[in-house]
Protein backbone atom coordinates (compact mmCIF):
# COMPACT_ATOMS: atom_id res chain seq x y z
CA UNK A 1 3.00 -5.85 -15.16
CA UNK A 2 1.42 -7.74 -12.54
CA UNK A 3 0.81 -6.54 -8.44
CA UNK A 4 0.98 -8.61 -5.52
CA UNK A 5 0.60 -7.66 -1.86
CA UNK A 6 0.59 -9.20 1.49
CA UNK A 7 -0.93 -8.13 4.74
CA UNK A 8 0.70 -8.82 8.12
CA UNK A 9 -0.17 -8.86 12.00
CA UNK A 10 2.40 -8.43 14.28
CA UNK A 11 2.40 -9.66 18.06
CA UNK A 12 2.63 -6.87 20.04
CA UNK A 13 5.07 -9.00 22.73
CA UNK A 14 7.50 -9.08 19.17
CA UNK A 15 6.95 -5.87 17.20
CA UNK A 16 10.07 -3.89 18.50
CA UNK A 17 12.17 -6.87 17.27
CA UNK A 18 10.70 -8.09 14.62
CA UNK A 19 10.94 -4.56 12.92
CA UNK A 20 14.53 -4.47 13.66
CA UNK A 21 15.38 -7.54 11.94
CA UNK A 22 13.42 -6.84 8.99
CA UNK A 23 15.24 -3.27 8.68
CA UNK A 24 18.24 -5.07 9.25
CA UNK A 25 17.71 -7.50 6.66
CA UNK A 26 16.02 -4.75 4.08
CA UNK A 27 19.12 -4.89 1.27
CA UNK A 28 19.01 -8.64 1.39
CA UNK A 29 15.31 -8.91 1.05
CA UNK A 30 15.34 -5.91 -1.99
CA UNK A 31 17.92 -8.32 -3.47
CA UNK A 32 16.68 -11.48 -3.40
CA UNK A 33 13.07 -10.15 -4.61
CA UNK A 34 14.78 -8.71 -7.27
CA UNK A 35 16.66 -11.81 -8.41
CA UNK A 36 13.89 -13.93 -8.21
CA UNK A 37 11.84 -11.36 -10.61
CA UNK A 38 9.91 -9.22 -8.44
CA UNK A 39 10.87 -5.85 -8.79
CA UNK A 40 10.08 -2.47 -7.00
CA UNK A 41 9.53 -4.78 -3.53
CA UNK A 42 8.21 -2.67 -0.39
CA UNK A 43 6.96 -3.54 3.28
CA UNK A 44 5.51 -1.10 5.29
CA UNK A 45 4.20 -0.78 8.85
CA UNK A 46 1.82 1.40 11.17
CA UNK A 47 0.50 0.16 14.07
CA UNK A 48 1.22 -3.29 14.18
CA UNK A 49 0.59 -4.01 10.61
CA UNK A 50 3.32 -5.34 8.25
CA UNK A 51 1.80 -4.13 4.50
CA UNK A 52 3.91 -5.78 1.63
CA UNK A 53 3.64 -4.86 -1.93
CA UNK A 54 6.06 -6.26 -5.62
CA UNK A 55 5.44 -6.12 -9.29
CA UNK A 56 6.35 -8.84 -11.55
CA UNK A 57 6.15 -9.48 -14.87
CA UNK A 58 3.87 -12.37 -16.40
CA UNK A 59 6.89 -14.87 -17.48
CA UNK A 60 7.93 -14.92 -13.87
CA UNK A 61 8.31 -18.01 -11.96
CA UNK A 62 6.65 -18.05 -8.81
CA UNK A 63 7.64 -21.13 -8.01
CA UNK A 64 10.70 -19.68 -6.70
CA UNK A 65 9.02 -17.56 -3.95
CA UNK A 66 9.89 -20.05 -1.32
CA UNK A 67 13.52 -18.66 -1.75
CA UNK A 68 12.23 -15.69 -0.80
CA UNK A 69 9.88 -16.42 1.78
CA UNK A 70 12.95 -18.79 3.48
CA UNK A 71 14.75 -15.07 3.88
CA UNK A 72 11.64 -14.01 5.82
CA UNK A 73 10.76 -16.92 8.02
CA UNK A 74 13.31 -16.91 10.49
CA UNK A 75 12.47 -13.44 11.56
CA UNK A 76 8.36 -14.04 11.17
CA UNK A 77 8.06 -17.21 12.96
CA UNK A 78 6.25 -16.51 15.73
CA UNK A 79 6.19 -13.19 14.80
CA UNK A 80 3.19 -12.36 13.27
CA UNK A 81 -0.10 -13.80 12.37
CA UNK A 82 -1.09 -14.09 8.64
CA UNK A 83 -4.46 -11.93 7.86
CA UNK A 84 -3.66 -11.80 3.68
CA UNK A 85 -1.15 -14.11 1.90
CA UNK A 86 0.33 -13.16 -1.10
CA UNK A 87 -1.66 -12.55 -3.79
CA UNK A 88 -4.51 -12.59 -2.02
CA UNK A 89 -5.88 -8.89 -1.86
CA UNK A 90 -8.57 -8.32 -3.95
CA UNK A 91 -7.78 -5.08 -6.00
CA UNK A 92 -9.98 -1.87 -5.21
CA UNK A 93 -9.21 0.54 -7.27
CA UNK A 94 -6.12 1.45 -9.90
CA UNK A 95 -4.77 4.40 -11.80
CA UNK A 96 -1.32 3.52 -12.90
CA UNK A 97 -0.78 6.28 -15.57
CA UNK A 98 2.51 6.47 -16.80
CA UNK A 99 4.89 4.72 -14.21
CA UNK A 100 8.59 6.15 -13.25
CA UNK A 101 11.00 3.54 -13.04
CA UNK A 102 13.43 5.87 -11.60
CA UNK A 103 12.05 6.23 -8.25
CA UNK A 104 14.02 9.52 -7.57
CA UNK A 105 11.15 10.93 -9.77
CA UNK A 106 8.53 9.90 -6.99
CA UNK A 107 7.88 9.74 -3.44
CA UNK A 108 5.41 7.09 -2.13
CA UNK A 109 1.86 7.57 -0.53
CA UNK A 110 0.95 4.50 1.24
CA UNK A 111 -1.74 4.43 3.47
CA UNK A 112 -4.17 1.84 5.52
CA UNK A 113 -8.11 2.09 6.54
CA UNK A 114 -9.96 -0.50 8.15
CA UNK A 115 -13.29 -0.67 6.42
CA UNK A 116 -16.50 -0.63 9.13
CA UNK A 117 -18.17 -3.76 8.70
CA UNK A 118 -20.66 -4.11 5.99
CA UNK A 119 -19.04 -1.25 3.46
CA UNK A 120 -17.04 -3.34 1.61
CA UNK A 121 -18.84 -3.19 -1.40
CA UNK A 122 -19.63 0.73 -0.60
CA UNK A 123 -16.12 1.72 -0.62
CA UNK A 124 -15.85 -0.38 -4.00
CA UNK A 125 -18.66 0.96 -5.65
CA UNK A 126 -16.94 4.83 -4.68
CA UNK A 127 -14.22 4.00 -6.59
CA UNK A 128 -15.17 2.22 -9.35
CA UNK A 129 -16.99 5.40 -10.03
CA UNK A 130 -13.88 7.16 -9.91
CA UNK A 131 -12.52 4.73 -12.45
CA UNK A 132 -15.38 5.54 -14.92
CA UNK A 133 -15.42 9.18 -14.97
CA UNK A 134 -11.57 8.80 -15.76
CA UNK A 135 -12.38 6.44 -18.33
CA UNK A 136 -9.56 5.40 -20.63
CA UNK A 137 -7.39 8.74 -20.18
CA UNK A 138 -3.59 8.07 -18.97
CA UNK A 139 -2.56 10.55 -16.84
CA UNK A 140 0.96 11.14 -16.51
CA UNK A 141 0.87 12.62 -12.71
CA UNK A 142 0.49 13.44 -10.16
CA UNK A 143 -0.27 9.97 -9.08
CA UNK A 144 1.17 6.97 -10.70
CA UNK A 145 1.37 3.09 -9.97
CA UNK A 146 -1.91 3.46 -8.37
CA UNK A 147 -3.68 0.97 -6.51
CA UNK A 148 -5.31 0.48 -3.44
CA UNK A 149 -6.58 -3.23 -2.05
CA UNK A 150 -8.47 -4.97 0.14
CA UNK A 151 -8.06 -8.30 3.20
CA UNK A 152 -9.28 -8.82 6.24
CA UNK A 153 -10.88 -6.05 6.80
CA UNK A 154 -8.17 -3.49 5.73
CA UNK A 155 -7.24 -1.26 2.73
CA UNK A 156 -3.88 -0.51 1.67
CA UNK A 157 -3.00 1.48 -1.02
CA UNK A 158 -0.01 1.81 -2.61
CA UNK A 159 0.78 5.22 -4.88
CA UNK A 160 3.47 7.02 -6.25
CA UNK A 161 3.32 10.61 -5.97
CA UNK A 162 5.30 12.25 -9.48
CA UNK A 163 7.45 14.79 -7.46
CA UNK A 164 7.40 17.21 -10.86
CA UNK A 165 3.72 17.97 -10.12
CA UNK A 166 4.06 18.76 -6.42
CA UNK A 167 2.48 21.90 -5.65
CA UNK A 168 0.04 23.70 -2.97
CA UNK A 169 -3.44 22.82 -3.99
CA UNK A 170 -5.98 24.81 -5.50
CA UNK A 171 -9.06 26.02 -3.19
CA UNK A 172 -10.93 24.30 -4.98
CA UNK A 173 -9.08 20.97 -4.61
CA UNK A 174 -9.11 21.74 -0.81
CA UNK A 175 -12.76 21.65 -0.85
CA UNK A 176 -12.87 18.39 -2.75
CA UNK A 177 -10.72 16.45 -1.00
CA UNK A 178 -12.23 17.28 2.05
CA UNK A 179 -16.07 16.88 0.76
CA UNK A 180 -14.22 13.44 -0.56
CA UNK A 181 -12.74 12.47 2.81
CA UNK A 182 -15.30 13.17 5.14
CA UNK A 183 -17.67 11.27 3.12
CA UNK A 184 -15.45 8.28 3.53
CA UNK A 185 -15.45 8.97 6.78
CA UNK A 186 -18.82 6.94 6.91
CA UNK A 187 -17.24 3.43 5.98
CA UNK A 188 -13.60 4.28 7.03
CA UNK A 189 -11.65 4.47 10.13
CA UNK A 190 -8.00 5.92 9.10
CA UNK A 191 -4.90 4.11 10.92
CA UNK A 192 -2.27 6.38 9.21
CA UNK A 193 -2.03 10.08 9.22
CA UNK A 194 -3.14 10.90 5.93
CA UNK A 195 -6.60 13.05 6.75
CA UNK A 196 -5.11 14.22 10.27
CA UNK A 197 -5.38 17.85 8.90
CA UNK A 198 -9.01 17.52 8.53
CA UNK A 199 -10.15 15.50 10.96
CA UNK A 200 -7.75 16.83 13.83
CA UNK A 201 -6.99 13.78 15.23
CA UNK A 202 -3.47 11.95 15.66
CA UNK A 203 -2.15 8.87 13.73
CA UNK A 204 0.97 7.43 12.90
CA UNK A 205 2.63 8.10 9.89
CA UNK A 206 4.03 4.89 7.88
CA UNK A 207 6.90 3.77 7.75
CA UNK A 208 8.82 1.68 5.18
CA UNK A 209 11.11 -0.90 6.63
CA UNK A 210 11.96 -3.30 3.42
């Protein structure tokens, strides 16, 4: 299974429309993706970001994303300026574990950062560690379909949270994940809500709208 993602800017003057249409147009867009052979086919937005993510498999022709792109276009034009075209991302981080193709068995945890300048590498080198202590254990939850990626000056990650292993966390988790956040804290800024509870501040949550 290959990953693919695409990173948006909207014009301000356009957002409110341009996220109608593309709501409007979400079956057809799921649809065509699908037919064309790129499965499990998101876009997201906070701010005025447009975050798209698809999985394919290797014998897929991508050739045929023009067909695709054509359903986009006459909503976009104009719309939005390009800050990561497809396939472009480089990949940060992954832990797919065991993936759930019925998404009833999940709910998503997608999130954007903007790196500060200079910690590219930093936030890299962070998580590469993470991917070493794993080493080559598959987990089957919580998280699954794991990955997180980099453009322009943004992260996105993309996760799917395995609803069978929701539960309060430990203390101890508590205190990790906040040692863990405020740490990141030093290269990060957060644009969606996900560390509101420890930092105190106010963000939008994201929202998927393909």
């Amino acid at each position: 299974m290959k990953r693919r993602t695409f990173l948006l800017k909207l014009y301000q003057d356009r957002k409110d429309e341009t996220l109608a249409a593309l709501e409007a147009l979400g079956p057809e867009i799921r649809e065509t993706a699908s037919r064309l052979g790129v499965g499990n086919f998101s876009i997201w937005t906070v701010e005025n970001l447009l975050c798209g993510y698809g999985e394919y498999d290797s014998d897929v022709d991508l050739d045929a994303a023009p067909v695709l792109r054509a359903k986009l276009e006459p909503v976009m034009d104009g719309s939005a300026e390009v800050i990561c075209p497809t396939g472009s991302m480089r990949l940060m981080y992954h832990d797919i574990g065991v993936v759930r193709q019925d998404k009833s068995l999940i709910r998503h945890r997608v999130f954007v950062t903007k790196l500060k300048p200079g910690c590219t590498e930093e936030y890299k080198r962070r998580h590469d560690a993470l991917i070493e202590a794993r080493g080559d254990a598959i987990s089957d939850g919580p998280d699954s379909n794991f990955t997180i990626w980099y453009g322009g000056g943004y992260i996105f990650g993309y996760c799917e949270k395995v609803k069978a292993f929701d539960r309060e966390m430990t203390e101890d988790e508590r205190r990790d994940t906040i040692t863990w956040e405020k740490k990141q804290l030093e290269i990060m800024d957060w644009l969606t809500d996900d560390v509101d509870w420890i930092t105190g501040e106010k963000h939008e949550a994201i929202r998927r709208i393909v």
